[in-house]
PDB file of N, CA and C in Angstrom:
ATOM      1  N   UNK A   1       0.841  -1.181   0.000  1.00  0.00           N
ATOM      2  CA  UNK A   1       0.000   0.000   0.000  1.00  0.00           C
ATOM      3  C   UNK A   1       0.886   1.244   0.000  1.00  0.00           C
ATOM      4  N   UNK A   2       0.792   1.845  -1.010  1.00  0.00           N
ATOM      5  CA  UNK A   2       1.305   3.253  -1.341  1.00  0.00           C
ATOM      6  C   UNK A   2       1.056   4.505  -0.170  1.00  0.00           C
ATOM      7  N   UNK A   3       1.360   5.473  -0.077  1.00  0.00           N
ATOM      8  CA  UNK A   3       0.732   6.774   0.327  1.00  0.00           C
ATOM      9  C   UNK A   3       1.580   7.413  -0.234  1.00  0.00           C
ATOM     10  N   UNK A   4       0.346   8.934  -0.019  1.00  0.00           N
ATOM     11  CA  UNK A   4       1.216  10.050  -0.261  1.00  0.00           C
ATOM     12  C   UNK A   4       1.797  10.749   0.704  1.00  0.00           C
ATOM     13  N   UNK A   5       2.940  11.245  -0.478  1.00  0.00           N
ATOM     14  CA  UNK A   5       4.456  11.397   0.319  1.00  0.00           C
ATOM     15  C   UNK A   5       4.448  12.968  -0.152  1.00  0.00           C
ATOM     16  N   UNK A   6       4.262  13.772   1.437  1.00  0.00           N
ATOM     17  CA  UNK A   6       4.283  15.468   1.231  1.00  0.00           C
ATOM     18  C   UNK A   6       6.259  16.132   1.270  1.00  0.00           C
ATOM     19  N   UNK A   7       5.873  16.973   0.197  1.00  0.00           N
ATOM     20  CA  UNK A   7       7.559  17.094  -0.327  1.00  0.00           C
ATOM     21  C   UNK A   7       7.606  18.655  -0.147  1.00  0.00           C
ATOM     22  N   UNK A   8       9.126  19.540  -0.129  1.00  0.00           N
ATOM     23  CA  UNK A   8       9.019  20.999  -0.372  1.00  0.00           C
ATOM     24  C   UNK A   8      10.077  21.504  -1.943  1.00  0.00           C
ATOM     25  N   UNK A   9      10.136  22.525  -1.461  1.00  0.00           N
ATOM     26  CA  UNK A   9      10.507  23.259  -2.639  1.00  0.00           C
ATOM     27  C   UNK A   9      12.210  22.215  -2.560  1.00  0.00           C
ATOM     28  N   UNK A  10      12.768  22.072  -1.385  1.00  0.00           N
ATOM     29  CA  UNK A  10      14.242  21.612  -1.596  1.00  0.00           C
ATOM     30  C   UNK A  10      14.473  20.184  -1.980  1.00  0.00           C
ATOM     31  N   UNK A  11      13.100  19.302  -1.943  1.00  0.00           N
ATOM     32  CA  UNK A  11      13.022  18.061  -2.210  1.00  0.00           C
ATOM     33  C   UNK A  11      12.452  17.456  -3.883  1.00  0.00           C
ATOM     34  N   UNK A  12      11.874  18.847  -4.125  1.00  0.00           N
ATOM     35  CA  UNK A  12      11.278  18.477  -5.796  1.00  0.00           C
ATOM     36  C   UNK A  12      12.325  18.332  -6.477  1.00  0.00           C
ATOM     37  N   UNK A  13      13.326  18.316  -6.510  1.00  0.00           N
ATOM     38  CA  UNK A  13      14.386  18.136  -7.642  1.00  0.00           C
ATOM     39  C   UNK A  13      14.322  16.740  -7.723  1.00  0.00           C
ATOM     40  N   UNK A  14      14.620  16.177  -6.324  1.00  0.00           N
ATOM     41  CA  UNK A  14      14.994  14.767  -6.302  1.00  0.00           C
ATOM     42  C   UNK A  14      13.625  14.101  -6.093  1.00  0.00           C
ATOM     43  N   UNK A  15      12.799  14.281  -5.637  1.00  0.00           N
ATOM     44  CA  UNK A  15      11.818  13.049  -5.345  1.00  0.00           C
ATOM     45  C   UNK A  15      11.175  13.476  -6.443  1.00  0.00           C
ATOM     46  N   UNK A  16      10.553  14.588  -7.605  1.00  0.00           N
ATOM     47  CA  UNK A  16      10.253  14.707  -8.681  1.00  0.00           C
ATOM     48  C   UNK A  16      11.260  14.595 -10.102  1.00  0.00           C
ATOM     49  N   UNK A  17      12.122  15.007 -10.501  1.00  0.00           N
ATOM     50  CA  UNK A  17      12.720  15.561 -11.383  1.00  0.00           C
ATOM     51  C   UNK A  17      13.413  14.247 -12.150  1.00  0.00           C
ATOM     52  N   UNK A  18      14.033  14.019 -10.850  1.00  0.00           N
ATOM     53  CA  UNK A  18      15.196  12.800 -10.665  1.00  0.00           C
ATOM     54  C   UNK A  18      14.284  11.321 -10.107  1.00  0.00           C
ATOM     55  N   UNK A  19      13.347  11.465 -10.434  1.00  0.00           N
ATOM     56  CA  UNK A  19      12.512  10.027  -9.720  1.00  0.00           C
ATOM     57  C   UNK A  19      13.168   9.152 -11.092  1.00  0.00           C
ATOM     58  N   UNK A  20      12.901   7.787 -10.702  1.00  0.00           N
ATOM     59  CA  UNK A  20      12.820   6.783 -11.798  1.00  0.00           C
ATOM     60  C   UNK A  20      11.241   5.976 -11.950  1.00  0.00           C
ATOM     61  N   UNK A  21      10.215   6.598 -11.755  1.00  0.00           N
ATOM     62  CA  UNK A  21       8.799   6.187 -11.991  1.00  0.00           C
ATOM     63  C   UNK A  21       8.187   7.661 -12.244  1.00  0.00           C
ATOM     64  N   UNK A  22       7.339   7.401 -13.019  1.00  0.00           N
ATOM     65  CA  UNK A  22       6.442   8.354 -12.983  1.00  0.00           C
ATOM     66  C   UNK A  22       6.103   9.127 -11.674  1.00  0.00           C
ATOM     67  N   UNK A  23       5.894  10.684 -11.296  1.00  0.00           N
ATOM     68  CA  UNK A  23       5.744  10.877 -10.480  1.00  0.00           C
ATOM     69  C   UNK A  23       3.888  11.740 -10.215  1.00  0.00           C
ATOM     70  N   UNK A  24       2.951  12.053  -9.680  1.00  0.00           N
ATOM     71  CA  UNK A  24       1.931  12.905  -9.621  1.00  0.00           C
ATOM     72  C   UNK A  24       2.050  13.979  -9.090  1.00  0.00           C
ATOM     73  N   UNK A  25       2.342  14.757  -8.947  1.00  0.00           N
ATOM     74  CA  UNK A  25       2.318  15.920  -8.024  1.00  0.00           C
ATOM     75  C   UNK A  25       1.169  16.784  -8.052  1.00  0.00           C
ATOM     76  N   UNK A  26       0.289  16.710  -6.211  1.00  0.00           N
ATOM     77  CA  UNK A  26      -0.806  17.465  -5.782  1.00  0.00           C
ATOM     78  C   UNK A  26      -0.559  18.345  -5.214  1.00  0.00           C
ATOM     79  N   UNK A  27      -0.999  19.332  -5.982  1.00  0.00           N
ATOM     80  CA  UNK A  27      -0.819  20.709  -5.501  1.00  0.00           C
ATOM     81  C   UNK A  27      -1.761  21.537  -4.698  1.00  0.00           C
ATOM     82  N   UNK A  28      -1.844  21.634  -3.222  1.00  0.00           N
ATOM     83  CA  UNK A  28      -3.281  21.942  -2.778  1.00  0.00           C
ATOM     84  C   UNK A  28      -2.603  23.160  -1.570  1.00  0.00           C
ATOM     85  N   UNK A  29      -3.739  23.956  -0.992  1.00  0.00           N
ATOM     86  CA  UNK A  29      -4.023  24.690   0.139  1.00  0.00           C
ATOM     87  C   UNK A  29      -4.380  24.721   1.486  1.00  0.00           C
ATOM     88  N   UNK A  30      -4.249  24.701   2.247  1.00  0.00           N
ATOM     89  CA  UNK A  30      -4.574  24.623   3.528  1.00  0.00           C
ATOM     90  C   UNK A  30      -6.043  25.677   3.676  1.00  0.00           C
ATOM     91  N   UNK A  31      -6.334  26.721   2.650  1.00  0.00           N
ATOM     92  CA  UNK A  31      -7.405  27.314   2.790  1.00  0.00           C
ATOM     93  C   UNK A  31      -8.254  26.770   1.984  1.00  0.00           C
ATOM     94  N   UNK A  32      -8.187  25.839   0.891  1.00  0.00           N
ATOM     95  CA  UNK A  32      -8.947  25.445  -0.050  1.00  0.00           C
ATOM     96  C   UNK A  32      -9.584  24.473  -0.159  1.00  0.00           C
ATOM     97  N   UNK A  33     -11.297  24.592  -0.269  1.00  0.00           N
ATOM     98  CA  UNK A  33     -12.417  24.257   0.110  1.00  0.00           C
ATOM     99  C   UNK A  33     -12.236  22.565  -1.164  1.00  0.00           C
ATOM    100  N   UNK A  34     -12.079  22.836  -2.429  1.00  0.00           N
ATOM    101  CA  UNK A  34     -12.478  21.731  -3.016  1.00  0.00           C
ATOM    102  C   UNK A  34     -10.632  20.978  -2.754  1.00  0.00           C
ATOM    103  N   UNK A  35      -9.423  21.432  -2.087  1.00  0.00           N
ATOM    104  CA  UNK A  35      -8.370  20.952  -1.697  1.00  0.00           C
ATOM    105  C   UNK A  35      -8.723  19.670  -1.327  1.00  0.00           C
ATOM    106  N   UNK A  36      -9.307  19.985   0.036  1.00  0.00           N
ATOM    107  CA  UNK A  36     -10.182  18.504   0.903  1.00  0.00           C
ATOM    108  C   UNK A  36     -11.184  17.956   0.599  1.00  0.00           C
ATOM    109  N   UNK A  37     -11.465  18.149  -0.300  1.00  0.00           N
ATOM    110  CA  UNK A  37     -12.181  16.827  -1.191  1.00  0.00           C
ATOM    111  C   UNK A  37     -11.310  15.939  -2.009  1.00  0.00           C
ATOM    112  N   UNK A  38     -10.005  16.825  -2.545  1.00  0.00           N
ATOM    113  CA  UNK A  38      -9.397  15.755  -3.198  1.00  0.00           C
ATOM    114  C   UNK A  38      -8.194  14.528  -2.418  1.00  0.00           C
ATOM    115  N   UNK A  39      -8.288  14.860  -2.007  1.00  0.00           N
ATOM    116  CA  UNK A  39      -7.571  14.669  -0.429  1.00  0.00           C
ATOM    117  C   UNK A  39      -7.812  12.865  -0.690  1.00  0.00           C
ATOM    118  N   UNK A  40      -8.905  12.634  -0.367  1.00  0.00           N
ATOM    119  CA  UNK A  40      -9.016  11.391  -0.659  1.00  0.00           C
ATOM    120  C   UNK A  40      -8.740  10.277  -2.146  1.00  0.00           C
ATOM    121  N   UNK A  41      -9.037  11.409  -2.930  1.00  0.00           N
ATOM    122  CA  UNK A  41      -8.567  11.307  -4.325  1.00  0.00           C
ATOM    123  C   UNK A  41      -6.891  10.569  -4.393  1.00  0.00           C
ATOM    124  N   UNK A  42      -6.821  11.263  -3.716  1.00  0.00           N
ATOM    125  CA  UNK A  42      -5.296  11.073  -3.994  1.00  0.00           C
ATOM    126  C   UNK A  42      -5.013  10.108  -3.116  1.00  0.00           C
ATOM    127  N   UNK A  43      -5.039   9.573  -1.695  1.00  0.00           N
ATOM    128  CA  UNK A  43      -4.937   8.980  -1.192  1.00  0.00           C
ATOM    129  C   UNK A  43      -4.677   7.279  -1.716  1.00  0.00           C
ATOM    130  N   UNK A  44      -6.610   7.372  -2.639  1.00  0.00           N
ATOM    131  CA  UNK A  44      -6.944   6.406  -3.466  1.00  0.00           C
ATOM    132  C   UNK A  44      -5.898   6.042  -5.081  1.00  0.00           C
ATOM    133  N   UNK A  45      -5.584   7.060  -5.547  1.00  0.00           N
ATOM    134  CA  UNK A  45      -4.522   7.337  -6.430  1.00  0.00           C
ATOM    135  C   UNK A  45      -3.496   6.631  -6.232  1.00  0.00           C
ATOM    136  N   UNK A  46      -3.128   6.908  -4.957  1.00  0.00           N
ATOM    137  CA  UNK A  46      -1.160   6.239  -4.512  1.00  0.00           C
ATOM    138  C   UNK A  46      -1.512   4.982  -4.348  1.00  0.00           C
ATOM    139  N   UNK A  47      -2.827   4.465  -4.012  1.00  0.00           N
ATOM    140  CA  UNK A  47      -2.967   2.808  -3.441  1.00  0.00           C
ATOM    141  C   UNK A  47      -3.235   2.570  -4.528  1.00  0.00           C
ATOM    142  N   UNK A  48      -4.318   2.843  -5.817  1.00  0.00           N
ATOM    143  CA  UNK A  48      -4.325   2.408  -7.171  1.00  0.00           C
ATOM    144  C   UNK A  48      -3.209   2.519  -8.091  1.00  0.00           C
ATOM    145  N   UNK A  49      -2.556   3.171  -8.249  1.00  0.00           N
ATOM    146  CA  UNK A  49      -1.406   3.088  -8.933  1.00  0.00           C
ATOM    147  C   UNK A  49      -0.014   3.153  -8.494  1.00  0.00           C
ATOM    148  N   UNK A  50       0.384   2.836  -6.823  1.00  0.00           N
ATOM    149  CA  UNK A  50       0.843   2.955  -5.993  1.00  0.00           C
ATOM    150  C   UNK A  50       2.682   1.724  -7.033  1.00  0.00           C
ATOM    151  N   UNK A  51       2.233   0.934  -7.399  1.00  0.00           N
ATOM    152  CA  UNK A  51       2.992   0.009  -8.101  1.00  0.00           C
ATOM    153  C   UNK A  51       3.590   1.145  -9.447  1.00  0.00           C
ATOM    154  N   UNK A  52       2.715   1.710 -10.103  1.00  0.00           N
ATOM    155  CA  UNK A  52       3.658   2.262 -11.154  1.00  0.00           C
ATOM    156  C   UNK A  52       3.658   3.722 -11.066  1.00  0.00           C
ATOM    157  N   UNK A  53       3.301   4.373 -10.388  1.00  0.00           N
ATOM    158  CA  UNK A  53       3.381   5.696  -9.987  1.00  0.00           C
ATOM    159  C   UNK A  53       3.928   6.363  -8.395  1.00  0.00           C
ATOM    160  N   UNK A  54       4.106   7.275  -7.962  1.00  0.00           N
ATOM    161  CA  UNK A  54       4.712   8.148  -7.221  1.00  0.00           C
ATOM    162  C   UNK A  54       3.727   9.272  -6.943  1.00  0.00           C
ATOM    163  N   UNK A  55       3.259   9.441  -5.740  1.00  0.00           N
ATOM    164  CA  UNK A  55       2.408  10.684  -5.646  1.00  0.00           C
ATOM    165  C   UNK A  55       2.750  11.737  -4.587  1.00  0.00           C
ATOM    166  N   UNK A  56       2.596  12.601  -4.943  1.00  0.00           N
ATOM    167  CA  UNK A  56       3.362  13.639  -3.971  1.00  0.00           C
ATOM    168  C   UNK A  56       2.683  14.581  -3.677  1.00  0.00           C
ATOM    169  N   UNK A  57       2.270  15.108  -2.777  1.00  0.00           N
ATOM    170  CA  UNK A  57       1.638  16.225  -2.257  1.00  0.00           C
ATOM    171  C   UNK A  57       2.077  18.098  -1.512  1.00  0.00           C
ATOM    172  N   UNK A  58       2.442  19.135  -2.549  1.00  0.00           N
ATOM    173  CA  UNK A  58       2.708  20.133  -2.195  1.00  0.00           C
ATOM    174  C   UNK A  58       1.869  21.193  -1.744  1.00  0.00           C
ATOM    175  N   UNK A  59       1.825  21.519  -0.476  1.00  0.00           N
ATOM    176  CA  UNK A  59       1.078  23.054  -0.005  1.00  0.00           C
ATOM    177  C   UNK A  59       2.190  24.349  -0.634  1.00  0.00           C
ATOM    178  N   UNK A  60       0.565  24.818  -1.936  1.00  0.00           N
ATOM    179  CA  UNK A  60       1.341  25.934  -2.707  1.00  0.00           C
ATOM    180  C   UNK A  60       2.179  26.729  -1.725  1.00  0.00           C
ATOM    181  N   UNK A  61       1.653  27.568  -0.307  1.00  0.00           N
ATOM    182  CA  UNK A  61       2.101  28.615   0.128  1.00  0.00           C
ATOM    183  C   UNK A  61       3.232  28.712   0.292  1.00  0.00           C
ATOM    184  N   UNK A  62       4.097  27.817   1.142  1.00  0.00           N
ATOM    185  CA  UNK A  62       5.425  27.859   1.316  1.00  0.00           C
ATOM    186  C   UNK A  62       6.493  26.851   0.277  1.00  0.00           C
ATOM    187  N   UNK A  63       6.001  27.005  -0.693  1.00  0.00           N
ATOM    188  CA  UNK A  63       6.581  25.936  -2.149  1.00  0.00           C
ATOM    189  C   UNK A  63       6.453  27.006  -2.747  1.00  0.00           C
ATOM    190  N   UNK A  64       6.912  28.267  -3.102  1.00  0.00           N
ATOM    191  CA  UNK A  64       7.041  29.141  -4.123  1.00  0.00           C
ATOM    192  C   UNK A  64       7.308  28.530  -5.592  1.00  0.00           C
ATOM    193  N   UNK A  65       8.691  27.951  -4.935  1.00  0.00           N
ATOM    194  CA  UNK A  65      10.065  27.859  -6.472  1.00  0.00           C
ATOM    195  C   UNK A  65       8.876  26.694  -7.439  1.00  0.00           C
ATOM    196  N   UNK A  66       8.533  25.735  -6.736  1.00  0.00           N
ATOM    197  CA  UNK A  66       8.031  24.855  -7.123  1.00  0.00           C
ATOM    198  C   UNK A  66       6.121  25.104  -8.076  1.00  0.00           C
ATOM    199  N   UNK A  67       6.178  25.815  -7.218  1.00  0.00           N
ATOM    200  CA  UNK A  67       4.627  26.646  -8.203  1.00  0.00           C
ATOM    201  C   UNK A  67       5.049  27.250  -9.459  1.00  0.00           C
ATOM    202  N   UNK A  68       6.150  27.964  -8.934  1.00  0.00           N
ATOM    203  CA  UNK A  68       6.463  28.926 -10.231  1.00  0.00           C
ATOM    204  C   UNK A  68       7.222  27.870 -11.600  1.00  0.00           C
ATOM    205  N   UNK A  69       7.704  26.811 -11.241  1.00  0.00           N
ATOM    206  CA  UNK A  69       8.500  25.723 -12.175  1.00  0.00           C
ATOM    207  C   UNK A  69       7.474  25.489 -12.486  1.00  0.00           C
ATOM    208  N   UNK A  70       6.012  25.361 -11.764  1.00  0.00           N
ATOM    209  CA  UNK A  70       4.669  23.851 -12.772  1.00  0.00           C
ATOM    210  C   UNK A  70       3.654  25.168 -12.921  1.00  0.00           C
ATOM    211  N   UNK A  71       4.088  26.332 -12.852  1.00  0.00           N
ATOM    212  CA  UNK A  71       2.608  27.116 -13.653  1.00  0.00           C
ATOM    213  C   UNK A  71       1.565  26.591 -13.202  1.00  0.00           C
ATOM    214  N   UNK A  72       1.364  26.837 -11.947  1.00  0.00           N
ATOM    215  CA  UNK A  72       0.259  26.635 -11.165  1.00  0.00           C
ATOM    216  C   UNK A  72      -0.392  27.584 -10.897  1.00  0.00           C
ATOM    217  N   UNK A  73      -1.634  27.815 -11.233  1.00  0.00           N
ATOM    218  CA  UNK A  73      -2.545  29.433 -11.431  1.00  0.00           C
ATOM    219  C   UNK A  73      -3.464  29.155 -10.225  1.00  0.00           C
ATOM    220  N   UNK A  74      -4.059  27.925  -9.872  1.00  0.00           N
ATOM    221  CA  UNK A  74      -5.074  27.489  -9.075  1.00  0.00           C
ATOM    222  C   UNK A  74      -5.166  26.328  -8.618  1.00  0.00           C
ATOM    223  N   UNK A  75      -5.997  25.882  -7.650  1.00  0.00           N
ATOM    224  CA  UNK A  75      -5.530  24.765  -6.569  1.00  0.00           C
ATOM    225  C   UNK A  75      -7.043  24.430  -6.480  1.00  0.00           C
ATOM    226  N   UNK A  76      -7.192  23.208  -6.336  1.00  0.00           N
ATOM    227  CA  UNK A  76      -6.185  22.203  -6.413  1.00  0.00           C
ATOM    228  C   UNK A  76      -5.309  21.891  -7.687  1.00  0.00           C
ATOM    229  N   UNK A  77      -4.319  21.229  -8.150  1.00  0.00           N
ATOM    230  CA  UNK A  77      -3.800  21.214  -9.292  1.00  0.00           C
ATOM    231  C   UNK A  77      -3.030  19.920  -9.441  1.00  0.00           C
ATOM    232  N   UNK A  78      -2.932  19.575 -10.506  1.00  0.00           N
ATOM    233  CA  UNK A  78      -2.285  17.928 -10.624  1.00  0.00           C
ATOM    234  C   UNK A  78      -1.465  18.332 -11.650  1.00  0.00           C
ATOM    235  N   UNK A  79      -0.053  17.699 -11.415  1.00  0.00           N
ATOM    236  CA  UNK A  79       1.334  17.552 -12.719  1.00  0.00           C
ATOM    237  C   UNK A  79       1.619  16.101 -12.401  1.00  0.00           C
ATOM    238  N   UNK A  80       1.566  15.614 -13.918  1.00  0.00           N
ATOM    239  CA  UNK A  80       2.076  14.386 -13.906  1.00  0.00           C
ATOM    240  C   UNK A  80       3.616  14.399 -14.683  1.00  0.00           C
ATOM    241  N   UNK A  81       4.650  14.337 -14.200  1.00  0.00           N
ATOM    242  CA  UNK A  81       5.962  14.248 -14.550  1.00  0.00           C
ATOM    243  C   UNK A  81       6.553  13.079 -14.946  1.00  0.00           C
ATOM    244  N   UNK A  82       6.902  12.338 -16.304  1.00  0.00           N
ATOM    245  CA  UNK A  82       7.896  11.571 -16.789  1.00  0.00           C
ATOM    246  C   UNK A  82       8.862  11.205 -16.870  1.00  0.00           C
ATOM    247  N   UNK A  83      10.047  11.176 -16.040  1.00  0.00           N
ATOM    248  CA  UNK A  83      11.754  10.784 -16.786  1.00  0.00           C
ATOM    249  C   UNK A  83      11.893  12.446 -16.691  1.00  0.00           C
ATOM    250  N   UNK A  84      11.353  13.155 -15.349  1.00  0.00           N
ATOM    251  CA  UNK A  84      11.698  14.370 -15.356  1.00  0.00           C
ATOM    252  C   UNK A  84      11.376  16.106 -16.082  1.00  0.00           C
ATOM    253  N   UNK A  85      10.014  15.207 -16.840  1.00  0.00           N
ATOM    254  CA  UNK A  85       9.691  16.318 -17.514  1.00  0.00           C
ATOM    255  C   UNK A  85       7.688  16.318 -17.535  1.00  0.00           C
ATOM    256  N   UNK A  86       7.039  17.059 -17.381  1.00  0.00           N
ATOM    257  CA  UNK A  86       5.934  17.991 -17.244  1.00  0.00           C
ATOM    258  C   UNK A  86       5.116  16.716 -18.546  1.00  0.00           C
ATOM    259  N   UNK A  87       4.170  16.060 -18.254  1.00  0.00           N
ATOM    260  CA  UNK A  87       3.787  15.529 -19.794  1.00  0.00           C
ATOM    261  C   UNK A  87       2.249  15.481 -19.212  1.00  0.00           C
ATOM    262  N   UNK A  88       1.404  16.006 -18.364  1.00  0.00           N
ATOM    263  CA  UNK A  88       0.082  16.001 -17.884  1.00  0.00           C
ATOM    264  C   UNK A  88      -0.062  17.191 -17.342  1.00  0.00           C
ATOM    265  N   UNK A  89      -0.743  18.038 -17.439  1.00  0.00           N
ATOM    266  CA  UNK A  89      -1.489  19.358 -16.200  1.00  0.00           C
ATOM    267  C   UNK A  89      -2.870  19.436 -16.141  1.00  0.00           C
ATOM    268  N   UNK A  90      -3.495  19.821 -15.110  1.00  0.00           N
ATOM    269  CA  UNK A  90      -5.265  20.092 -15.133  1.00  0.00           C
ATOM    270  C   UNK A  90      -5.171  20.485 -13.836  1.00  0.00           C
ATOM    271  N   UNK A  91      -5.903  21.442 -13.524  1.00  0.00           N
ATOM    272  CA  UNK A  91      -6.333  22.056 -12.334  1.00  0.00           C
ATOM    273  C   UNK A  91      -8.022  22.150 -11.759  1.00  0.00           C
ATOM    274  N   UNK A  92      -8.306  22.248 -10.489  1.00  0.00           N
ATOM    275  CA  UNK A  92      -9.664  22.581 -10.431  1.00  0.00           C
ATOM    276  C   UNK A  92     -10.047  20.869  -9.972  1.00  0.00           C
ATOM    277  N   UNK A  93     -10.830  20.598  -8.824  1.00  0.00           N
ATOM    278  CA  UNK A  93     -11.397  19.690  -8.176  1.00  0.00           C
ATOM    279  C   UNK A  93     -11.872  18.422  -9.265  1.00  0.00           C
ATOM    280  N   UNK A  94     -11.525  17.734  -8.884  1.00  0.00           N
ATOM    281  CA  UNK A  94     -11.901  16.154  -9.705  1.00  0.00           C
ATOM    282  C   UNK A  94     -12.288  15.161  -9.385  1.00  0.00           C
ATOM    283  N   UNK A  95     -13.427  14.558  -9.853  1.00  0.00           N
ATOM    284  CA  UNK A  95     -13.760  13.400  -8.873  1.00  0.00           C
ATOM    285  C   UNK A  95     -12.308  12.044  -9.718  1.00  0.00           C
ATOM    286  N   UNK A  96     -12.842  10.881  -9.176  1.00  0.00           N
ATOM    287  CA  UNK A  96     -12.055   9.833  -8.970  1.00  0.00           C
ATOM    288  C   UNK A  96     -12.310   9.485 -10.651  1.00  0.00           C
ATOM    289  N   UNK A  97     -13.085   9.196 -11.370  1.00  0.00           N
ATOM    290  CA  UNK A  97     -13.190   9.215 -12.807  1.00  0.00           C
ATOM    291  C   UNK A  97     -12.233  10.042 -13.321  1.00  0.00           C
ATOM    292  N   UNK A  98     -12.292  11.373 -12.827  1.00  0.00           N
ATOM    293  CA  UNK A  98     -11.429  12.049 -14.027  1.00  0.00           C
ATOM    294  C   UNK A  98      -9.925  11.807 -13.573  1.00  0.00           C
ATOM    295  N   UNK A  99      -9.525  11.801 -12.663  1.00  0.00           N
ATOM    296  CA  UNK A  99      -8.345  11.610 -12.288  1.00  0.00           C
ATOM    297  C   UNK A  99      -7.791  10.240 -12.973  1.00  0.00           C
ATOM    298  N   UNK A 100      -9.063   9.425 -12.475  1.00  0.00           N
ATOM    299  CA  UNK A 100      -8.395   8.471 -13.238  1.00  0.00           C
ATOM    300  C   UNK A 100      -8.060   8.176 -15.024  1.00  0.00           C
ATOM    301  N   UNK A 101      -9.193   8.973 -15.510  1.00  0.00           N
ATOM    302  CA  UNK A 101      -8.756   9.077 -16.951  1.00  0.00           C
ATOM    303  C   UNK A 101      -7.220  10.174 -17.224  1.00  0.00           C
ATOM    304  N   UNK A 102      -7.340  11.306 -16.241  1.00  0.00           N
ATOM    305  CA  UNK A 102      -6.182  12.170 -16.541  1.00  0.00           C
ATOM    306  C   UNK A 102      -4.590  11.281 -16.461  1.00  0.00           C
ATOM    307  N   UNK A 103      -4.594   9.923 -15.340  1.00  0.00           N
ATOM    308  CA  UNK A 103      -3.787   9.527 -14.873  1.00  0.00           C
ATOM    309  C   UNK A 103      -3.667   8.140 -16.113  1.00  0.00           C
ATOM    310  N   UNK A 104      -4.434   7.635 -17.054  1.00  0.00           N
ATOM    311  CA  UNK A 104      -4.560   6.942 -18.169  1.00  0.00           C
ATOM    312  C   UNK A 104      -4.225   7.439 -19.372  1.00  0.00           C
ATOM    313  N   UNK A 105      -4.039   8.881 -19.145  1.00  0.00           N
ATOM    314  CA  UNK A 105      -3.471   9.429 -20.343  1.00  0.00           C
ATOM    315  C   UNK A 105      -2.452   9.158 -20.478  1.00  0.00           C
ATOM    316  N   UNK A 106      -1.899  10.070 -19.008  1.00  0.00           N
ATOM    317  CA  UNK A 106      -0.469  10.196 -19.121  1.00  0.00           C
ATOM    318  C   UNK A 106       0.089   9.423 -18.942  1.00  0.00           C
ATOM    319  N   UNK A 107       0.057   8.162 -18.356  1.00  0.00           N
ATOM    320  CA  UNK A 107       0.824   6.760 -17.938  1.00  0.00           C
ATOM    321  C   UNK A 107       0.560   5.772 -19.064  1.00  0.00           C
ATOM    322  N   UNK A 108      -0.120   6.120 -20.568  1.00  0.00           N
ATOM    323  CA  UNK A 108      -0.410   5.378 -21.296  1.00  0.00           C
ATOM    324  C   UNK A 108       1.005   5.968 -22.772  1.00  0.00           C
TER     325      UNK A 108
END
């Protein structure tokens, strides 16, 4: 069983950039209302694809460098990263369907 693994601005190089699996990165708020809804989303995410994916969880506020690298306009927000590079984005609350199609794209 997978979980998600909360990272900062000094750790995205290596637990994102430099991963050797696909990585997810959740981008959420401590003030943000549809944040904690996805909350579980993701939870479910790391245990469903926990074998071929990596999920990571950043609070925008004190993650500057790291907002400003994934062009993050709004939260909640999902980057799916490849071999180190950006190949999925979508922002804005999601149920478990879309995530899971967003996460079938990019892992396909």
């Amino acid at each position: 069983m997978s979980s998600v693994v909360t990272i900062s601005d000094t750790e995205f190089p290596n637990e994102v950039l430099s991963a050797d699996q696909p990585v997810l990165v959740y981008f959420w708020a401590s003030w943000c209302g549809p944040c904690r809804l996805m909350s579980p989303v993701m939870d479910w995410a790391a245990n469903q694809y926990g074998d071929r994916l990596k999920v990571v969880k950043m609070e925008i506020d004190p993650n500057p460098e790291s907002v400003a690298q994934c062009k993050v306009e709004g939260v909640p927000a999902l980057r799916l990263f490849k071999d180190g590079q950006l190949v999925e984005s979508i922002e804005g609350a999601m149920s478990k369907q879309k995530v899971e199609e967003f996460l079938g794209a990019g892992l396909n």
